[in-house]
PDB file of N, CA and C in Angstrom:
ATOM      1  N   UNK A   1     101.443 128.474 102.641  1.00  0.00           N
ATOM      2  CA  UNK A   1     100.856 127.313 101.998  1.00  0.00           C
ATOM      3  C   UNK A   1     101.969 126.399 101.498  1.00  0.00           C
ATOM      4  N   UNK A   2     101.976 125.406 102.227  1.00  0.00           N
ATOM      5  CA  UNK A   2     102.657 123.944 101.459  1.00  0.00           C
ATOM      6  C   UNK A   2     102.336 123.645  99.956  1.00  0.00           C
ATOM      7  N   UNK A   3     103.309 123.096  98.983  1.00  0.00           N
ATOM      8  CA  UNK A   3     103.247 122.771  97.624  1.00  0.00           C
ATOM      9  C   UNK A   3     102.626 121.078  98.166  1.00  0.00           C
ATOM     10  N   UNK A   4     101.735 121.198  97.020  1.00  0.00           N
ATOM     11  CA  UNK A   4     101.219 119.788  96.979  1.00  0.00           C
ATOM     12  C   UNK A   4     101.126 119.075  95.684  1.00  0.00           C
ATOM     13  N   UNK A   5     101.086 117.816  95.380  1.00  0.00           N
ATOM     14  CA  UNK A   5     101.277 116.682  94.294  1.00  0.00           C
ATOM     15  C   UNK A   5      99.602 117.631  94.107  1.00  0.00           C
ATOM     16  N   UNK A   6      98.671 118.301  93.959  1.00  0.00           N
ATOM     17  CA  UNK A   6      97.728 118.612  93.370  1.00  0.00           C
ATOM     18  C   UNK A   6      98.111 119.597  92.839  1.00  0.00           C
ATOM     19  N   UNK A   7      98.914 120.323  92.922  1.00  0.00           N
ATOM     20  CA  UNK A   7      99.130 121.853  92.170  1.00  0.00           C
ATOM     21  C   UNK A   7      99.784 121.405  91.091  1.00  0.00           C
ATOM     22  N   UNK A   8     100.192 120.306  90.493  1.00  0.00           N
ATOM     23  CA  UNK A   8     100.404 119.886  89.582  1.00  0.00           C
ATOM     24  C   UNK A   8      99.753 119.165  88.474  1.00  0.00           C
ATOM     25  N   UNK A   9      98.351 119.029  89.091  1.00  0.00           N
ATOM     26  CA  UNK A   9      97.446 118.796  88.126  1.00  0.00           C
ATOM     27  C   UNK A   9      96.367 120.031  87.465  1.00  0.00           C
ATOM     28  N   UNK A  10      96.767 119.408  85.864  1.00  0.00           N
ATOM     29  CA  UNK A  10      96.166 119.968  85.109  1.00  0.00           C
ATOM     30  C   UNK A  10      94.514 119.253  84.768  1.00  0.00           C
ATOM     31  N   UNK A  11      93.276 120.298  84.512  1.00  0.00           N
ATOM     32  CA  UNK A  11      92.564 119.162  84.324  1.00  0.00           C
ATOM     33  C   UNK A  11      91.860 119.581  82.891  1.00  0.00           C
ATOM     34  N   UNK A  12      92.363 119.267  81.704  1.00  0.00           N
ATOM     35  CA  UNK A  12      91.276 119.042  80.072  1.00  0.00           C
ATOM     36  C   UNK A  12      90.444 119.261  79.827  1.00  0.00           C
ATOM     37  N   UNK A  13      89.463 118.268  80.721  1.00  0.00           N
ATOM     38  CA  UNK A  13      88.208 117.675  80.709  1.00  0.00           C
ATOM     39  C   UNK A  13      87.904 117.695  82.192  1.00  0.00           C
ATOM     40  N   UNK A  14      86.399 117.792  81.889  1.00  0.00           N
ATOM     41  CA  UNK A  14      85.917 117.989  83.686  1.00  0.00           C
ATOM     42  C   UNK A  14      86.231 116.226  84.257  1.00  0.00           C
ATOM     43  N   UNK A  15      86.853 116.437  85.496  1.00  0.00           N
ATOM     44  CA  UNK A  15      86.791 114.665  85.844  1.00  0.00           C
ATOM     45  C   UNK A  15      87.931 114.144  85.553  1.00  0.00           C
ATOM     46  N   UNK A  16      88.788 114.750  84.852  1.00  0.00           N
ATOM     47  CA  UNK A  16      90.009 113.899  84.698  1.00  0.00           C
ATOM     48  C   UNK A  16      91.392 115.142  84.845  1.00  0.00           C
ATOM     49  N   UNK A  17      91.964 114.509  85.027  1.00  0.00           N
ATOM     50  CA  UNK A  17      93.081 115.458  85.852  1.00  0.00           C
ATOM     51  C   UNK A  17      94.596 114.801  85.500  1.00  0.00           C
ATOM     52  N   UNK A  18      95.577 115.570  84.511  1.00  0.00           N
ATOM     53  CA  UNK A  18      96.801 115.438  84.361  1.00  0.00           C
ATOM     54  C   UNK A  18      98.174 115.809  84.916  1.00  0.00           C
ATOM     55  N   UNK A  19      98.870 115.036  85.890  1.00  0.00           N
ATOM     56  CA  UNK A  19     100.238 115.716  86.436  1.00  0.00           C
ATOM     57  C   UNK A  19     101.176 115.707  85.706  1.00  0.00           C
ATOM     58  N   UNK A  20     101.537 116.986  85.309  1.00  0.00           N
ATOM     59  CA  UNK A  20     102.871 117.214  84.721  1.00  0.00           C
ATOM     60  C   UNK A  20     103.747 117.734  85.019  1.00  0.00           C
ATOM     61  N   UNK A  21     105.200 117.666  84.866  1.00  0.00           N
ATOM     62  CA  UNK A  21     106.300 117.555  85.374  1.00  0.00           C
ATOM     63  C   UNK A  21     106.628 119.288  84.888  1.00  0.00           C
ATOM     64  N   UNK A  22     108.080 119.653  85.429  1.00  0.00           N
ATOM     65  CA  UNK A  22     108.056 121.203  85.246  1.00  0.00           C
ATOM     66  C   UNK A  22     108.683 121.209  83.487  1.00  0.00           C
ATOM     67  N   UNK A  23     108.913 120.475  82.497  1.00  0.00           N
ATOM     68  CA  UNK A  23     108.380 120.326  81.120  1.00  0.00           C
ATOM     69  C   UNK A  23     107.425 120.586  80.429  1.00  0.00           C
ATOM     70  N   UNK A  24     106.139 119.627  81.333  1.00  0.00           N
ATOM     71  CA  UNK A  24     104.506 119.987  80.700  1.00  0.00           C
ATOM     72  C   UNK A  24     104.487 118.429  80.517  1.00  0.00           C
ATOM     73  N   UNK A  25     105.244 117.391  80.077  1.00  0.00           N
ATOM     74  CA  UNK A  25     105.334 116.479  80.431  1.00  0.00           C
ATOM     75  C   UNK A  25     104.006 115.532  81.123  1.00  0.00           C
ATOM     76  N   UNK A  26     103.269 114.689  80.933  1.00  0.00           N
ATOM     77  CA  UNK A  26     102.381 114.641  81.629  1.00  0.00           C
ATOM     78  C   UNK A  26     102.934 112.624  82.236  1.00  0.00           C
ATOM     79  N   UNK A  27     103.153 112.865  83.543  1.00  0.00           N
ATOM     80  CA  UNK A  27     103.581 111.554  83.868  1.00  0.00           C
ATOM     81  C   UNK A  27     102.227 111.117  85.157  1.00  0.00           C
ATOM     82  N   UNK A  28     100.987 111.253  84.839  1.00  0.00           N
ATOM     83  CA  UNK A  28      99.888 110.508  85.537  1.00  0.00           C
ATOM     84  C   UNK A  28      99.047 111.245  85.288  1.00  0.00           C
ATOM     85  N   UNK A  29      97.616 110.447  85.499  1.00  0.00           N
ATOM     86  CA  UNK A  29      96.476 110.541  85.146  1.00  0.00           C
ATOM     87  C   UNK A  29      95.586 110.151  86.512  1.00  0.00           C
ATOM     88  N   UNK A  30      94.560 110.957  86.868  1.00  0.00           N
ATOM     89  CA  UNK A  30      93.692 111.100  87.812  1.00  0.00           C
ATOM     90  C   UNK A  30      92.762 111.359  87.152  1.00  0.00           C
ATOM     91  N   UNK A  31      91.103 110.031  87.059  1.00  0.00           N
ATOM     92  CA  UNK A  31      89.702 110.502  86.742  1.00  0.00           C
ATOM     93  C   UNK A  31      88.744 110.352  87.725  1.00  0.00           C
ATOM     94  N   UNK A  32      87.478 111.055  87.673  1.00  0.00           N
ATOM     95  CA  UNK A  32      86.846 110.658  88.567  1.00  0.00           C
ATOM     96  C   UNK A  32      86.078 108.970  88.162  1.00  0.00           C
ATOM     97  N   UNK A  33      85.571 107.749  88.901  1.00  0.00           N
ATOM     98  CA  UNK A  33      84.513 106.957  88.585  1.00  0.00           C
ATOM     99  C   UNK A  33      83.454 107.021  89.437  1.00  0.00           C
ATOM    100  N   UNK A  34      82.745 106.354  89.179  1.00  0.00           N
ATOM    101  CA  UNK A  34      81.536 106.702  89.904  1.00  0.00           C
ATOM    102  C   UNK A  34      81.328 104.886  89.579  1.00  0.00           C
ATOM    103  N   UNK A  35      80.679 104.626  90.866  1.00  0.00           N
ATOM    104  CA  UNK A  35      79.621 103.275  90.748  1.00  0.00           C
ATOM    105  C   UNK A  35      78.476 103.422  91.676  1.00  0.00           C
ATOM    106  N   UNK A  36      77.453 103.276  90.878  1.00  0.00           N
ATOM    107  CA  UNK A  36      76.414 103.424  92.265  1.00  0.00           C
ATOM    108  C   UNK A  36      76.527 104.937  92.243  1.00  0.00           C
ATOM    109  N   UNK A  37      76.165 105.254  93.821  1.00  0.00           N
ATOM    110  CA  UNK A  37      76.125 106.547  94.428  1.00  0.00           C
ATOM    111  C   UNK A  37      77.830 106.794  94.815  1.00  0.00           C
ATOM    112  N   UNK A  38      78.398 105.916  94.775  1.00  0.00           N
ATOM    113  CA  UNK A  38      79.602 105.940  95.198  1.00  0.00           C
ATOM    114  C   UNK A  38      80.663 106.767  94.179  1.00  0.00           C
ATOM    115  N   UNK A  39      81.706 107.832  94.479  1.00  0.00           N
ATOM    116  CA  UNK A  39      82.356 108.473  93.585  1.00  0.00           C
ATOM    117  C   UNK A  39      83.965 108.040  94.344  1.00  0.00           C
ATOM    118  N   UNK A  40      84.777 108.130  93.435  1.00  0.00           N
ATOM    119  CA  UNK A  40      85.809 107.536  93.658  1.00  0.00           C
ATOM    120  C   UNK A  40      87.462 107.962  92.459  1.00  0.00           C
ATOM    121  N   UNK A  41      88.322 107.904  92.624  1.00  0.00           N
ATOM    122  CA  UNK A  41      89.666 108.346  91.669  1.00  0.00           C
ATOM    123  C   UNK A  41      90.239 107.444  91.029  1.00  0.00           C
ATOM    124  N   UNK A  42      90.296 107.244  89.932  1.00  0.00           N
ATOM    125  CA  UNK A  42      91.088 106.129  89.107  1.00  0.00           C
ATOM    126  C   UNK A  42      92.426 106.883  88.880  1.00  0.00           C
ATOM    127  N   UNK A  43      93.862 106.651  89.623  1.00  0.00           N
ATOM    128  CA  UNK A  43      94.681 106.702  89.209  1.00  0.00           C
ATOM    129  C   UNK A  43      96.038 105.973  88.778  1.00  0.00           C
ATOM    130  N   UNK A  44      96.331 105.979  87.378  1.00  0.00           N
ATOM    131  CA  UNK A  44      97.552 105.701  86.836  1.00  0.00           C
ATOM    132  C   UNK A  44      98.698 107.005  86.554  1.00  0.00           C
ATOM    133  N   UNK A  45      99.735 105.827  85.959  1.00  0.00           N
ATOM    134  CA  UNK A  45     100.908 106.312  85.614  1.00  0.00           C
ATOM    135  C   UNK A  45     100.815 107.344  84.355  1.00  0.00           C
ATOM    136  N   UNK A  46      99.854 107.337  84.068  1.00  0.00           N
ATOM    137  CA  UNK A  46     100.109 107.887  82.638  1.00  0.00           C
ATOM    138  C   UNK A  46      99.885 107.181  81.154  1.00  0.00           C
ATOM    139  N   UNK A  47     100.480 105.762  81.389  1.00  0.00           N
ATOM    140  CA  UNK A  47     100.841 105.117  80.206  1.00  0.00           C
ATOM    141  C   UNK A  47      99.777 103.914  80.431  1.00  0.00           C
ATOM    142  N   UNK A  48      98.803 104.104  81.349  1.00  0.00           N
ATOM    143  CA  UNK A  48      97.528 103.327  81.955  1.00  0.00           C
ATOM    144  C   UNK A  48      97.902 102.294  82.433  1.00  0.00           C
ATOM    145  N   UNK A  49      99.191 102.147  83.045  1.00  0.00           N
ATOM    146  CA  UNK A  49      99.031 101.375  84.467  1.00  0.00           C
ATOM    147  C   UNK A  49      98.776 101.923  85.627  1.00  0.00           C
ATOM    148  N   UNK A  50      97.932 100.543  86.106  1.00  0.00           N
ATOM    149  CA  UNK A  50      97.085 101.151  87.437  1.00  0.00           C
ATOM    150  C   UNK A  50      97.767 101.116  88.353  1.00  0.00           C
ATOM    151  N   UNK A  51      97.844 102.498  89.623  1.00  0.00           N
ATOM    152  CA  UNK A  51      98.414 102.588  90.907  1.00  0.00           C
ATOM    153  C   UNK A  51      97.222 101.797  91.741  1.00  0.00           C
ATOM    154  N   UNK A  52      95.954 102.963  91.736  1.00  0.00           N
ATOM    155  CA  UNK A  52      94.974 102.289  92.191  1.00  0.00           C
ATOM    156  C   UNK A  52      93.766 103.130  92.648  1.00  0.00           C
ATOM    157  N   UNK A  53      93.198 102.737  93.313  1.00  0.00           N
ATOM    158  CA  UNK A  53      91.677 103.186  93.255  1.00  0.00           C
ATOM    159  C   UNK A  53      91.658 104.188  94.737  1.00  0.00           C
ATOM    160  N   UNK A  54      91.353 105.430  94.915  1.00  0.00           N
ATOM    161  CA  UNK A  54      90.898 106.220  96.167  1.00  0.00           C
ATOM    162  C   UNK A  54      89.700 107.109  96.349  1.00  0.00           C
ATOM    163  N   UNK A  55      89.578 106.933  97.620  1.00  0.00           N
ATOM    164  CA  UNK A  55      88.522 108.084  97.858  1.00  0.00           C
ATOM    165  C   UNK A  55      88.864 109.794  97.726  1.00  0.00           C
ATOM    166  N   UNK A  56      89.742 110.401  97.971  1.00  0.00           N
ATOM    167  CA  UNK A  56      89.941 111.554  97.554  1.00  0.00           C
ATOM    168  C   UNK A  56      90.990 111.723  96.662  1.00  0.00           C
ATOM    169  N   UNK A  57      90.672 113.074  96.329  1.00  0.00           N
ATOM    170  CA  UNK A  57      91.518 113.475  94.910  1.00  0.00           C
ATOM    171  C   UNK A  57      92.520 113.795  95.309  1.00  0.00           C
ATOM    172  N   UNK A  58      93.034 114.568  96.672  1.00  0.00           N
ATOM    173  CA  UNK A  58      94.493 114.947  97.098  1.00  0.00           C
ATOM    174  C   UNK A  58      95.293 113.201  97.580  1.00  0.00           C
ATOM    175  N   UNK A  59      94.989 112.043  97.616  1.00  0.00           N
ATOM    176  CA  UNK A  59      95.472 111.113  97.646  1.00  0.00           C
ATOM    177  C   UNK A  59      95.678 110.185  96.699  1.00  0.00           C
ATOM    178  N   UNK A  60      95.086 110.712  95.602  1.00  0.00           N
ATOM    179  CA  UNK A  60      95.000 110.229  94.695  1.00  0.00           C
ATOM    180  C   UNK A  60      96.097 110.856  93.732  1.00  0.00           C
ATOM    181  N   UNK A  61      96.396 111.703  93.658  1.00  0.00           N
ATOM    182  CA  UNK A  61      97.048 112.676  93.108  1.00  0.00           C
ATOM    183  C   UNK A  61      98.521 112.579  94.045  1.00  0.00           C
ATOM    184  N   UNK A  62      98.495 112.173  95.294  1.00  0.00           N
ATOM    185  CA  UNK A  62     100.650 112.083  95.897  1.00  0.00           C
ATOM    186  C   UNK A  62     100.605 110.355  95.886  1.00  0.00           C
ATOM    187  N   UNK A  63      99.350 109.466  95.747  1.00  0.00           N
ATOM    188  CA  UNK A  63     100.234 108.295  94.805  1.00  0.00           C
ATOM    189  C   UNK A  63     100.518 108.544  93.443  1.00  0.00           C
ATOM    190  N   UNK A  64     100.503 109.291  92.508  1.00  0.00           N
ATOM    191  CA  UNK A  64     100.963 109.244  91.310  1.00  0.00           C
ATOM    192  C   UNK A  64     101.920 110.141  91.942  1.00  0.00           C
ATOM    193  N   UNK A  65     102.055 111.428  92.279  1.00  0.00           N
ATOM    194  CA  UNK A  65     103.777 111.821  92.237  1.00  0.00           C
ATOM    195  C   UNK A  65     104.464 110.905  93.406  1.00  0.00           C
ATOM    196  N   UNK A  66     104.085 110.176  94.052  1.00  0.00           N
ATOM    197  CA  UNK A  66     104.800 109.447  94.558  1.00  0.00           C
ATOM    198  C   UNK A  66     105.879 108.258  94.053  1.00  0.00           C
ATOM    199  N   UNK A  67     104.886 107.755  92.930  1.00  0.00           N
ATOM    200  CA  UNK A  67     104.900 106.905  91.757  1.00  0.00           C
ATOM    201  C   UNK A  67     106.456 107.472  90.991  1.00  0.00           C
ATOM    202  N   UNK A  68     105.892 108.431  91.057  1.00  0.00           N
ATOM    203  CA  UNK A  68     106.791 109.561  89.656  1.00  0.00           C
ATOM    204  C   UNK A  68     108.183 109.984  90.795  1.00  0.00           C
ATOM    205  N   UNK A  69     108.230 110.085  91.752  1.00  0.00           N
ATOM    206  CA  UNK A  69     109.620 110.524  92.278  1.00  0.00           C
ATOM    207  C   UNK A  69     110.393 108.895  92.240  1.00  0.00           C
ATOM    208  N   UNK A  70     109.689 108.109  92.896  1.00  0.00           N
ATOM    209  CA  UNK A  70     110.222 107.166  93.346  1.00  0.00           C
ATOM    210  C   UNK A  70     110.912 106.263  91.892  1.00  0.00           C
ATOM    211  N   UNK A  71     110.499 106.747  90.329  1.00  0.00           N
ATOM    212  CA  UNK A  71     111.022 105.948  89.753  1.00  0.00           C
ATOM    213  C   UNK A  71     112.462 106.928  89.290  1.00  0.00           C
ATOM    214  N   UNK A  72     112.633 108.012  90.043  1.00  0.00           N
ATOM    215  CA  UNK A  72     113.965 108.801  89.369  1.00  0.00           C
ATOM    216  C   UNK A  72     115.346 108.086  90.454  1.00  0.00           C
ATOM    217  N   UNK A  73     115.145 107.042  92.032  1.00  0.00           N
ATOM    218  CA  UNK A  73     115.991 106.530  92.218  1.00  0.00           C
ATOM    219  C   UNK A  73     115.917 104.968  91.792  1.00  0.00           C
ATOM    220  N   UNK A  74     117.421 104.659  92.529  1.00  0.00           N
ATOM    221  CA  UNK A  74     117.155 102.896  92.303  1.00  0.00           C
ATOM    222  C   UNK A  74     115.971 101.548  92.544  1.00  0.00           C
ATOM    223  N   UNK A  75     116.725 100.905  91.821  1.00  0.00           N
ATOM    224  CA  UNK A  75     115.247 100.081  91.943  1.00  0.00           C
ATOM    225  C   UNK A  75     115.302  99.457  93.352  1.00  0.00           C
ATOM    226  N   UNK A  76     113.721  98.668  94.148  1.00  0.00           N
ATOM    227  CA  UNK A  76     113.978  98.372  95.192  1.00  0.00           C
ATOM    228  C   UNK A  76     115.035  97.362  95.204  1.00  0.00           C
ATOM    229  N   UNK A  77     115.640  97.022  96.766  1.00  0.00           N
ATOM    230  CA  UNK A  77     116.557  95.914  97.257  1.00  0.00           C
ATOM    231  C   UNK A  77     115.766  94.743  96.837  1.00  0.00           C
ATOM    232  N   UNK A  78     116.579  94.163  95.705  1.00  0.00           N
ATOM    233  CA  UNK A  78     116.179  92.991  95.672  1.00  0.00           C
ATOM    234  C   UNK A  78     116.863  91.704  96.072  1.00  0.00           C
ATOM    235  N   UNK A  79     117.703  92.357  97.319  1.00  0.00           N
ATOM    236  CA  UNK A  79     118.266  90.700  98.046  1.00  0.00           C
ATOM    237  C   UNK A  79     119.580  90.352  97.253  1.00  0.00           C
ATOM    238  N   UNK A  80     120.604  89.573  97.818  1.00  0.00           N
ATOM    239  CA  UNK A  80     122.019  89.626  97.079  1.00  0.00           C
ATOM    240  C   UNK A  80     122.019  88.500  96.454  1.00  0.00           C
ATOM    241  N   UNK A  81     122.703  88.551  95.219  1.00  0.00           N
ATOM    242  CA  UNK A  81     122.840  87.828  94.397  1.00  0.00           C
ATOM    243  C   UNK A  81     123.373  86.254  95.092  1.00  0.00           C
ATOM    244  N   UNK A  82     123.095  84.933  94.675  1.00  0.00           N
ATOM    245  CA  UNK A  82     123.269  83.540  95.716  1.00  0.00           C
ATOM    246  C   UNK A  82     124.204  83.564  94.928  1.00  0.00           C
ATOM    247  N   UNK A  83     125.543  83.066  94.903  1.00  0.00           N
ATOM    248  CA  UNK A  83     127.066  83.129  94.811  1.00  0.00           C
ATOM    249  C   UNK A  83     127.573  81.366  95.012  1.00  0.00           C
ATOM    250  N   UNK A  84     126.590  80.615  95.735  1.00  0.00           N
ATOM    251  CA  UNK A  84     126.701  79.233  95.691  1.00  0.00           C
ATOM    252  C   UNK A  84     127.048  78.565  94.278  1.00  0.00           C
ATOM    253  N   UNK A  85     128.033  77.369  94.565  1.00  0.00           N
ATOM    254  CA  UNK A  85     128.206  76.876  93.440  1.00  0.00           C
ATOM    255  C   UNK A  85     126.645  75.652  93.329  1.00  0.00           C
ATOM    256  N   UNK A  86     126.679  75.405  92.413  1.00  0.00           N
ATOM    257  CA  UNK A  86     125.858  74.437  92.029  1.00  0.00           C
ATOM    258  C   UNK A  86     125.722  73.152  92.299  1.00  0.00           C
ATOM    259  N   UNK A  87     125.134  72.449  93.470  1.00  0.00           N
ATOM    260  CA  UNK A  87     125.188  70.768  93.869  1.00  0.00           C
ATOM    261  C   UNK A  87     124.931  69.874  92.575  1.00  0.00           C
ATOM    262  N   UNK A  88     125.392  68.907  92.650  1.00  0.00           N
ATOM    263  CA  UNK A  88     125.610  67.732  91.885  1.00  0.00           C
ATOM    264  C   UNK A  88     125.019  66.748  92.263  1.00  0.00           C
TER     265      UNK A  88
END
């Protein structure tokens, strides 16, 4: 069996689901919503910014550790600094 961004969730409360880091740490949040007949995953960072909205819980759950690895490197390329002097 492969390790998955779900074996890291803890869940409180029925419906809502916490990933925490090997601390206990909890760096995202997975709930269920419901609209309609329709059921669906609200997941954030933790600190309730939104990643975003999915249909299953195992995708819902490797965008937040996805979220969570990707902020331990650099930030994206943001293009090289313009070095031009200034027109007159």
């Amino acid at each position: 069996m492969k390790w998955h961004p779900i074996l890291a969730a803890h869940e409180p409360t029925a419906g809502r689901w916490e990933l925490r880091d090997q601390f206990g740490r909890c760096y995202g949040v997975v709930e269920i919503v419901r609209r309609g007949d329709e059921v669906g995953y609200r997941a954030d960072d933790g600190a309730g910014a939104l990643i975003g909205y999915f249909t299953a819980l195992r995708t819902a759950c490797q965008e937040v550790h996805l979220r969570f690895v990707r902020s331990h490197g650099p930030a994206p390329y943001a293009g090289y600094p313009d070095f031009r002097r200034p027109t007159r």
